[in-house]
C-alpha atoms as a PDB file:
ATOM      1  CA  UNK A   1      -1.986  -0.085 -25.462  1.00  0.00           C
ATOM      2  CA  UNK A   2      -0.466   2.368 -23.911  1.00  0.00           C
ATOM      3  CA  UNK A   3      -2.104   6.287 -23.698  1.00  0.00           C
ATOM      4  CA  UNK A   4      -0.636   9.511 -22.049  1.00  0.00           C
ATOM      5  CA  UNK A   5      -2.345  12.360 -20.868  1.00  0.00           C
ATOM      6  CA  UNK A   6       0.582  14.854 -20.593  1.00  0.00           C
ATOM      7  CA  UNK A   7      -0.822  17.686 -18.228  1.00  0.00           C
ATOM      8  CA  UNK A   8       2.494  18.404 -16.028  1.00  0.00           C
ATOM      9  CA  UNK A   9       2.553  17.308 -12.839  1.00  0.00           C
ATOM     10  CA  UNK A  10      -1.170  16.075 -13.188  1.00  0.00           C
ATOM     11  CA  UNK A  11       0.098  14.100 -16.112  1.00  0.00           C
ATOM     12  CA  UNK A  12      -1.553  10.008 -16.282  1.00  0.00           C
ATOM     13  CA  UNK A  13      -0.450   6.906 -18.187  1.00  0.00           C
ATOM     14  CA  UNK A  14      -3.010   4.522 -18.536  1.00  0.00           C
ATOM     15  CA  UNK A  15      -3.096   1.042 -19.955  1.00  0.00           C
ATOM     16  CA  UNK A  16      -5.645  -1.321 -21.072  1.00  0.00           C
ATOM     17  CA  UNK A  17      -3.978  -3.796 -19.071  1.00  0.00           C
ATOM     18  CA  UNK A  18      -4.923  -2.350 -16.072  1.00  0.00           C
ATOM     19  CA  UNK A  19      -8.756  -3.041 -16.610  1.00  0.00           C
ATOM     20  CA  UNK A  20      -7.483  -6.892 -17.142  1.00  0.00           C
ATOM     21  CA  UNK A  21      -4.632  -6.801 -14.497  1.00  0.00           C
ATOM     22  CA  UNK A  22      -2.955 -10.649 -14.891  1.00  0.00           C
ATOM     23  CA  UNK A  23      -2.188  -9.972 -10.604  1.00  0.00           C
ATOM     24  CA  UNK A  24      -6.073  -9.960  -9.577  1.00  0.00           C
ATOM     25  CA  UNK A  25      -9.264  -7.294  -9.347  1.00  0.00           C
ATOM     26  CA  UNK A  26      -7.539  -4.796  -7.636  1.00  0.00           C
ATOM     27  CA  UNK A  27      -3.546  -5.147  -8.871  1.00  0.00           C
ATOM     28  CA  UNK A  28      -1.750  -3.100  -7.761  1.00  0.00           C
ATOM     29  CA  UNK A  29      -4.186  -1.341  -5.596  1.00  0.00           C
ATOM     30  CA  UNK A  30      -3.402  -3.937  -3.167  1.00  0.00           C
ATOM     31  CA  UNK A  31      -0.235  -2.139  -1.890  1.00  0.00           C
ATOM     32  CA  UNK A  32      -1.250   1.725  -2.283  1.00  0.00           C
ATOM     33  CA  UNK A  33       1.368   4.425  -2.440  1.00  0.00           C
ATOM     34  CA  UNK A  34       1.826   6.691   0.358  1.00  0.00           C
ATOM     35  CA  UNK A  35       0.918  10.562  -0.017  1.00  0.00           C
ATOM     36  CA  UNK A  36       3.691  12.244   0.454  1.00  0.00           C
ATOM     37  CA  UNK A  37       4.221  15.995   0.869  1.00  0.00           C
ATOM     38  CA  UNK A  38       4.353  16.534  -2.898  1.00  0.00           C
ATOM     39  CA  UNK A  39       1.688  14.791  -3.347  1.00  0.00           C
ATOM     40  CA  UNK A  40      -0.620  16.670  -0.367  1.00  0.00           C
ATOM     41  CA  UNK A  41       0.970  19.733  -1.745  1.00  0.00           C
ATOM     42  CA  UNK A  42      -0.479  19.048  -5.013  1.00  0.00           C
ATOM     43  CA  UNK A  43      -4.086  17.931  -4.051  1.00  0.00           C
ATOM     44  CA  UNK A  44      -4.695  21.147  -1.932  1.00  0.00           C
ATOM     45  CA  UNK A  45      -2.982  23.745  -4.766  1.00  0.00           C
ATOM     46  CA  UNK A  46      -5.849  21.808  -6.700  1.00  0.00           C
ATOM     47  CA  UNK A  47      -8.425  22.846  -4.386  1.00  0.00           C
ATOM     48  CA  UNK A  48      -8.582  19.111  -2.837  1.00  0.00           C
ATOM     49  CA  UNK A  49      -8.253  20.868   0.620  1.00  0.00           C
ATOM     50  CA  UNK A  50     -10.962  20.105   1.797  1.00  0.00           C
ATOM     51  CA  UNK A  51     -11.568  16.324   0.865  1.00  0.00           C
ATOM     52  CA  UNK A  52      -7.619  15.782   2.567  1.00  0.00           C
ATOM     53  CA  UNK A  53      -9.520  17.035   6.000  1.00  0.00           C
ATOM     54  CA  UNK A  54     -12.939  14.759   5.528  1.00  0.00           C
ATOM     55  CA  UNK A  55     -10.465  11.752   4.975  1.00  0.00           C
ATOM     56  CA  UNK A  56      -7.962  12.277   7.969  1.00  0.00           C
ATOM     57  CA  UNK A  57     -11.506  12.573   9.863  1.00  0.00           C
ATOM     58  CA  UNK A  58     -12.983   9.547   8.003  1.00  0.00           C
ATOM     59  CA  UNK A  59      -9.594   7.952   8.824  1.00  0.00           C
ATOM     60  CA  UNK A  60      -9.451   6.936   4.721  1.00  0.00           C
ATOM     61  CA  UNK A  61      -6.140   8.614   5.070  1.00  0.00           C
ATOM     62  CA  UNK A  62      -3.722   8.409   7.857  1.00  0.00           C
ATOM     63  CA  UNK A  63      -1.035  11.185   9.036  1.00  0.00           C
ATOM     64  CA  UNK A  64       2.441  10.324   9.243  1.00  0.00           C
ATOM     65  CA  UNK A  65       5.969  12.086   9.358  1.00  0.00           C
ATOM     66  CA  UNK A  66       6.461  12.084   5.694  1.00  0.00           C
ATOM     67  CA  UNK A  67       2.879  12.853   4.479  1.00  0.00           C
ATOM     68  CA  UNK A  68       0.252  10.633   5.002  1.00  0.00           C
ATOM     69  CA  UNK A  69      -0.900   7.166   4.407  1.00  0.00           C
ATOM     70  CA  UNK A  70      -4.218   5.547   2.636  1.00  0.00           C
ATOM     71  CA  UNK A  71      -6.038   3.181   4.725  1.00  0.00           C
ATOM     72  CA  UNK A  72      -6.306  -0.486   3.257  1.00  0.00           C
ATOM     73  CA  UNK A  73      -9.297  -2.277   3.730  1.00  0.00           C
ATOM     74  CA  UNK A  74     -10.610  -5.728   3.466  1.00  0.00           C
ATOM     75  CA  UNK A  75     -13.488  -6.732   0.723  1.00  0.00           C
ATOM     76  CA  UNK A  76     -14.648  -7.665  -2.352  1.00  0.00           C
ATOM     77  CA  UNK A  77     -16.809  -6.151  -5.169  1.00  0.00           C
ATOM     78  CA  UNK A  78     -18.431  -9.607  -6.090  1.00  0.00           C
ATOM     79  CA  UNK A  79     -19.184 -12.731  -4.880  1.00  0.00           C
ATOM     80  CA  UNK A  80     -17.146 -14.847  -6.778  1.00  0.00           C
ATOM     81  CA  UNK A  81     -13.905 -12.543  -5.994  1.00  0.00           C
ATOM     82  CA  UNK A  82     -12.223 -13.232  -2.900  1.00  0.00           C
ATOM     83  CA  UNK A  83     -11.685 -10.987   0.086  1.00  0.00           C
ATOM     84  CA  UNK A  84      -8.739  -8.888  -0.032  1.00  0.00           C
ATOM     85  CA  UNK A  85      -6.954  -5.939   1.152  1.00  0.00           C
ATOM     86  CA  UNK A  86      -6.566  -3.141  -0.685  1.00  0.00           C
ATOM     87  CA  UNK A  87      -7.121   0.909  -1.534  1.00  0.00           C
ATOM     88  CA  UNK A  88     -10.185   2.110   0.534  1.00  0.00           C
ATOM     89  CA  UNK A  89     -10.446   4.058  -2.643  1.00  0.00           C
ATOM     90  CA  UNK A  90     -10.614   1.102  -4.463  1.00  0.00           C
ATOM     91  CA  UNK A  91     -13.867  -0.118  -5.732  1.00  0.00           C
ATOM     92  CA  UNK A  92     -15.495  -2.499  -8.360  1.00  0.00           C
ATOM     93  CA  UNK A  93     -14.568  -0.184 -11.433  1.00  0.00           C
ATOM     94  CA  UNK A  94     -10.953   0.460 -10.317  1.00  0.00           C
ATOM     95  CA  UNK A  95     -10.270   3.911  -8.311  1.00  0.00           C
ATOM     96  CA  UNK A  96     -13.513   6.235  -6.927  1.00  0.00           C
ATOM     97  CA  UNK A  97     -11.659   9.523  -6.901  1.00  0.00           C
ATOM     98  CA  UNK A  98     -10.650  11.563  -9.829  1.00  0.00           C
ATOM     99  CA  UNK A  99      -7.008  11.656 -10.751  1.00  0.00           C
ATOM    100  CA  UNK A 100      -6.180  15.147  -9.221  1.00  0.00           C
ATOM    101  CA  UNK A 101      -6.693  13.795  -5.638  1.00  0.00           C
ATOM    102  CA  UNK A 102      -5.228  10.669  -5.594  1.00  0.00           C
ATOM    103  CA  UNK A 103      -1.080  10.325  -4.897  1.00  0.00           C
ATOM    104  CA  UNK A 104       0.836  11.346  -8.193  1.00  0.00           C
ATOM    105  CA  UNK A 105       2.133   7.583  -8.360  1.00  0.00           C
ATOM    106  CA  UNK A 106      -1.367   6.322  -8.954  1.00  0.00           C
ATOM    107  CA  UNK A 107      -1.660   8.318 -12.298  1.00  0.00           C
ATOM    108  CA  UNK A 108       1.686   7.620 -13.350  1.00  0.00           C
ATOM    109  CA  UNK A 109       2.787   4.137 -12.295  1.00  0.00           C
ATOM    110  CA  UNK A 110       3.113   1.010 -15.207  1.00  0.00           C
ATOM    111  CA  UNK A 111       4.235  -2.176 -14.083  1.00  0.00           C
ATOM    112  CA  UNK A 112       6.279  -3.657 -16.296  1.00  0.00           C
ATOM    113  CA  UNK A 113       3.883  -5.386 -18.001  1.00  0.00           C
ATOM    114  CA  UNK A 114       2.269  -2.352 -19.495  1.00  0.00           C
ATOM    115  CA  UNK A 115       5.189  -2.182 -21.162  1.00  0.00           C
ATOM    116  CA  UNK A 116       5.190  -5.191 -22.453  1.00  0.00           C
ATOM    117  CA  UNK A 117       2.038  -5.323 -23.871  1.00  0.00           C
ATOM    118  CA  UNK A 118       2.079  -1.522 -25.044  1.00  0.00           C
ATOM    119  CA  UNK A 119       4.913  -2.651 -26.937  1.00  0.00           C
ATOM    120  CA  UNK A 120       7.595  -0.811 -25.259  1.00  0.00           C
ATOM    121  CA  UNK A 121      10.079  -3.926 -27.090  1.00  0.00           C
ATOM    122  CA  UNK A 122       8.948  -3.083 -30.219  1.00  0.00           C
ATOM    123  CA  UNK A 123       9.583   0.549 -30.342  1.00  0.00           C
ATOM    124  CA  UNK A 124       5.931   1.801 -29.571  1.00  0.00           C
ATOM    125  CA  UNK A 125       5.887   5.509 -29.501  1.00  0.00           C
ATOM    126  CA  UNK A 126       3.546   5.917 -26.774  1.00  0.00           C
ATOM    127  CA  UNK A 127       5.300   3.210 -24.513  1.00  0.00           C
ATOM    128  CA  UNK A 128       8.545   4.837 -25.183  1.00  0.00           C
ATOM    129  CA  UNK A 129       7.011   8.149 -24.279  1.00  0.00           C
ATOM    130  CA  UNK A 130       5.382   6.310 -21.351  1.00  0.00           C
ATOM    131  CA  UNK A 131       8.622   5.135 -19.870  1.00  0.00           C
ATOM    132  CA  UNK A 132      10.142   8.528 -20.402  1.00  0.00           C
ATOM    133  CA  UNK A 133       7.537  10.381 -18.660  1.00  0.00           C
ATOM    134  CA  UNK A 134       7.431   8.058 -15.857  1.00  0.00           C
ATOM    135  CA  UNK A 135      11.429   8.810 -15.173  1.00  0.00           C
ATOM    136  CA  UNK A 136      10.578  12.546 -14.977  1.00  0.00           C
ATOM    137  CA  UNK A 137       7.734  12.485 -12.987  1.00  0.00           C
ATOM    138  CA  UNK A 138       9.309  10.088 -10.550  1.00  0.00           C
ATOM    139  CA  UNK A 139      12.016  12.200 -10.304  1.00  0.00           C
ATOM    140  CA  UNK A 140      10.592  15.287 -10.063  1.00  0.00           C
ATOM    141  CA  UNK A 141       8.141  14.260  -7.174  1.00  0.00           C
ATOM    142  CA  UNK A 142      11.174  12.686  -5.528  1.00  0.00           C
ATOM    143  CA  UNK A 143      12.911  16.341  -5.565  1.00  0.00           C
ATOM    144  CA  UNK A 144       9.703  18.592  -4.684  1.00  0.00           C
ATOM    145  CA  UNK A 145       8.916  15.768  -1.853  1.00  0.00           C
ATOM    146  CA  UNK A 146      13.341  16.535  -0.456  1.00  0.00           C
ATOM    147  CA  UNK A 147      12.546  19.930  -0.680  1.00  0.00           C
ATOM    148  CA  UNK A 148       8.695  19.849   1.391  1.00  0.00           C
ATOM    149  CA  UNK A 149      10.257  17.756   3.832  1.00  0.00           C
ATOM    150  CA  UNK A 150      13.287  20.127   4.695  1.00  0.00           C
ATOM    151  CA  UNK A 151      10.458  23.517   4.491  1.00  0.00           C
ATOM    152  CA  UNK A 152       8.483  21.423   6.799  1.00  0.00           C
ATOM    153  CA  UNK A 153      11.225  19.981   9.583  1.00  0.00           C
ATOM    154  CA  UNK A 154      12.377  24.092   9.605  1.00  0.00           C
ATOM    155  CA  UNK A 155       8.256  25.593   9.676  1.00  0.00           C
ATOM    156  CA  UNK A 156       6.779  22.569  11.916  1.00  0.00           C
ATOM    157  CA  UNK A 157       9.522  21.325  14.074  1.00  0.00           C
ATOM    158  CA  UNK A 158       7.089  19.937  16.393  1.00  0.00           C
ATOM    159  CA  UNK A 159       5.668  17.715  13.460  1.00  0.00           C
ATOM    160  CA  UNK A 160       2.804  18.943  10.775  1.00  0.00           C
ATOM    161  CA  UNK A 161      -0.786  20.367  12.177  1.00  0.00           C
ATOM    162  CA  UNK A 162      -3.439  18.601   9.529  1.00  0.00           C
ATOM    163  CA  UNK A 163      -5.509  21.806   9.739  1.00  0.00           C
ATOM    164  CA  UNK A 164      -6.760  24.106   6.644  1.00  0.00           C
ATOM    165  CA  UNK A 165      -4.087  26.209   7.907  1.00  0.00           C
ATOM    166  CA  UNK A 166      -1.004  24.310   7.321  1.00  0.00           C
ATOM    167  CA  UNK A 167      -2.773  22.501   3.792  1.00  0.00           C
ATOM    168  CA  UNK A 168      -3.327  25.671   2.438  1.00  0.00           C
ATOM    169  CA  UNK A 169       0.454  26.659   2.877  1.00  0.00           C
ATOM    170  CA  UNK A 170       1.876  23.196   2.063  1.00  0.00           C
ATOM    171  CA  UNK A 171      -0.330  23.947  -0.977  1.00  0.00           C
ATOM    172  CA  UNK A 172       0.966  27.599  -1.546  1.00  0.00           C
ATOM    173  CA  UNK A 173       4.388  25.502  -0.725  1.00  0.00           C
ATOM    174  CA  UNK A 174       3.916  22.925  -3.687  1.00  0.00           C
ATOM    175  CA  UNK A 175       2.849  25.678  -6.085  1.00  0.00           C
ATOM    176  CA  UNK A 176       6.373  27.745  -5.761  1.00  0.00           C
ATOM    177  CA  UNK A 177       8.203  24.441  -5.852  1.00  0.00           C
ATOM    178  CA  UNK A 178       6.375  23.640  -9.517  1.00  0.00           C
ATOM    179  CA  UNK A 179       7.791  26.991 -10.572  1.00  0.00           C
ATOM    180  CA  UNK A 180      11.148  26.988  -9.186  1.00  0.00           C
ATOM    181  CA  UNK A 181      11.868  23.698  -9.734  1.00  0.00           C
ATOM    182  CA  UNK A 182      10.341  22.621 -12.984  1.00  0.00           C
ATOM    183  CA  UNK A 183       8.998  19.174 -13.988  1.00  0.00           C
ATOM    184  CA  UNK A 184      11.171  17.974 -17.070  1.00  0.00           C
ATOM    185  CA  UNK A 185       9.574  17.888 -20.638  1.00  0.00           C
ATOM    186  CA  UNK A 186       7.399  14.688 -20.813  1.00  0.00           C
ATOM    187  CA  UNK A 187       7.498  14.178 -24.839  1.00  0.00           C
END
């Protein structure tokens, strides 16, 4: 089954698959997405400010040129799973931050599977919906992510200063992108 929380850019598809991922205990956790500016943008306009800093320092997250990247670590949640690399985020019940911090592609990536078994095939509303959403929000993170990095390169030509000062305008940033550049209708 398939559900959607439609809240704009904030928007999740879940899955009961997930819980039972056929590709192991932490699926596709394994390989997490990078944060990109959109995605920093986002978290700080939703007062996440602060837990971006505590996690550079932590080194949970790492800076890059394009954003910044989540530290993988290797572990297990029981003894009888193996040890594997994955999300530092990622613990025994799935992810331990709330949705509006984590990278936009963890609350709105499916594998194809999901689809599958939401029955996507069989004409499913909600998968339908699912795979619509997905499209829009992929592309619209894609264009708000162009348009950060181009702001940025002109603002910071020396590279981005991870202080409160530049997160709270990358936040401002994100927020006049949202409006300007609208996310598409997600059903």
């Amino acid at each position: 089954m398939i559900r959607l929380e439609v809240l704009g850019p904030h928007t999740q598809l879940l899955s009961t698959l997930c819980a039972k991922c056929p590709q192991g205990p932490a699926g596709c956790c394994k390989a997490p997405p990078e944060v990109d500016w959109s995605d920093v943008g986002r978290i700080v306009a939703g007062g996440g400010r602060d837990f971006v800093l505590a996690r550079i320092a932590a080194k949970e997250l790492i800076p890059t040129e394009r954003g910044l990247v989540i530290r993988r670590v290797k572990r297990r949640e029981a003894k009888t799973e193996p040890m594997e690399r994955k999300c530092v985020f990622h613990g025994a019940l799935g992810c331990t931050i709330r949705p509006g911090l984590r990278p936009a592609t963890c609350n709105y990536f499916l594998c194809e599977d999901t689809f599958v078994e939401g029955g996507e095939r069989k004409g499913e509303a909600n998968a339908a919906r699912a795979r619509q959403a997905h499209g829009a929000l992929r592309a619209a993170y894609e264009q708000w992510d162009a348009e950060l990095s181009a702001q940025i390169a002109v603002k910071y030509p020396e590279g981005a200063s991870w202080n409160a000062e530049f997160l709270d305008w990358l936040g401002e940033a994100f927020v006049e992108l949202e409006a300007s550049l609208p996310l598409a209708p997600l059903g």
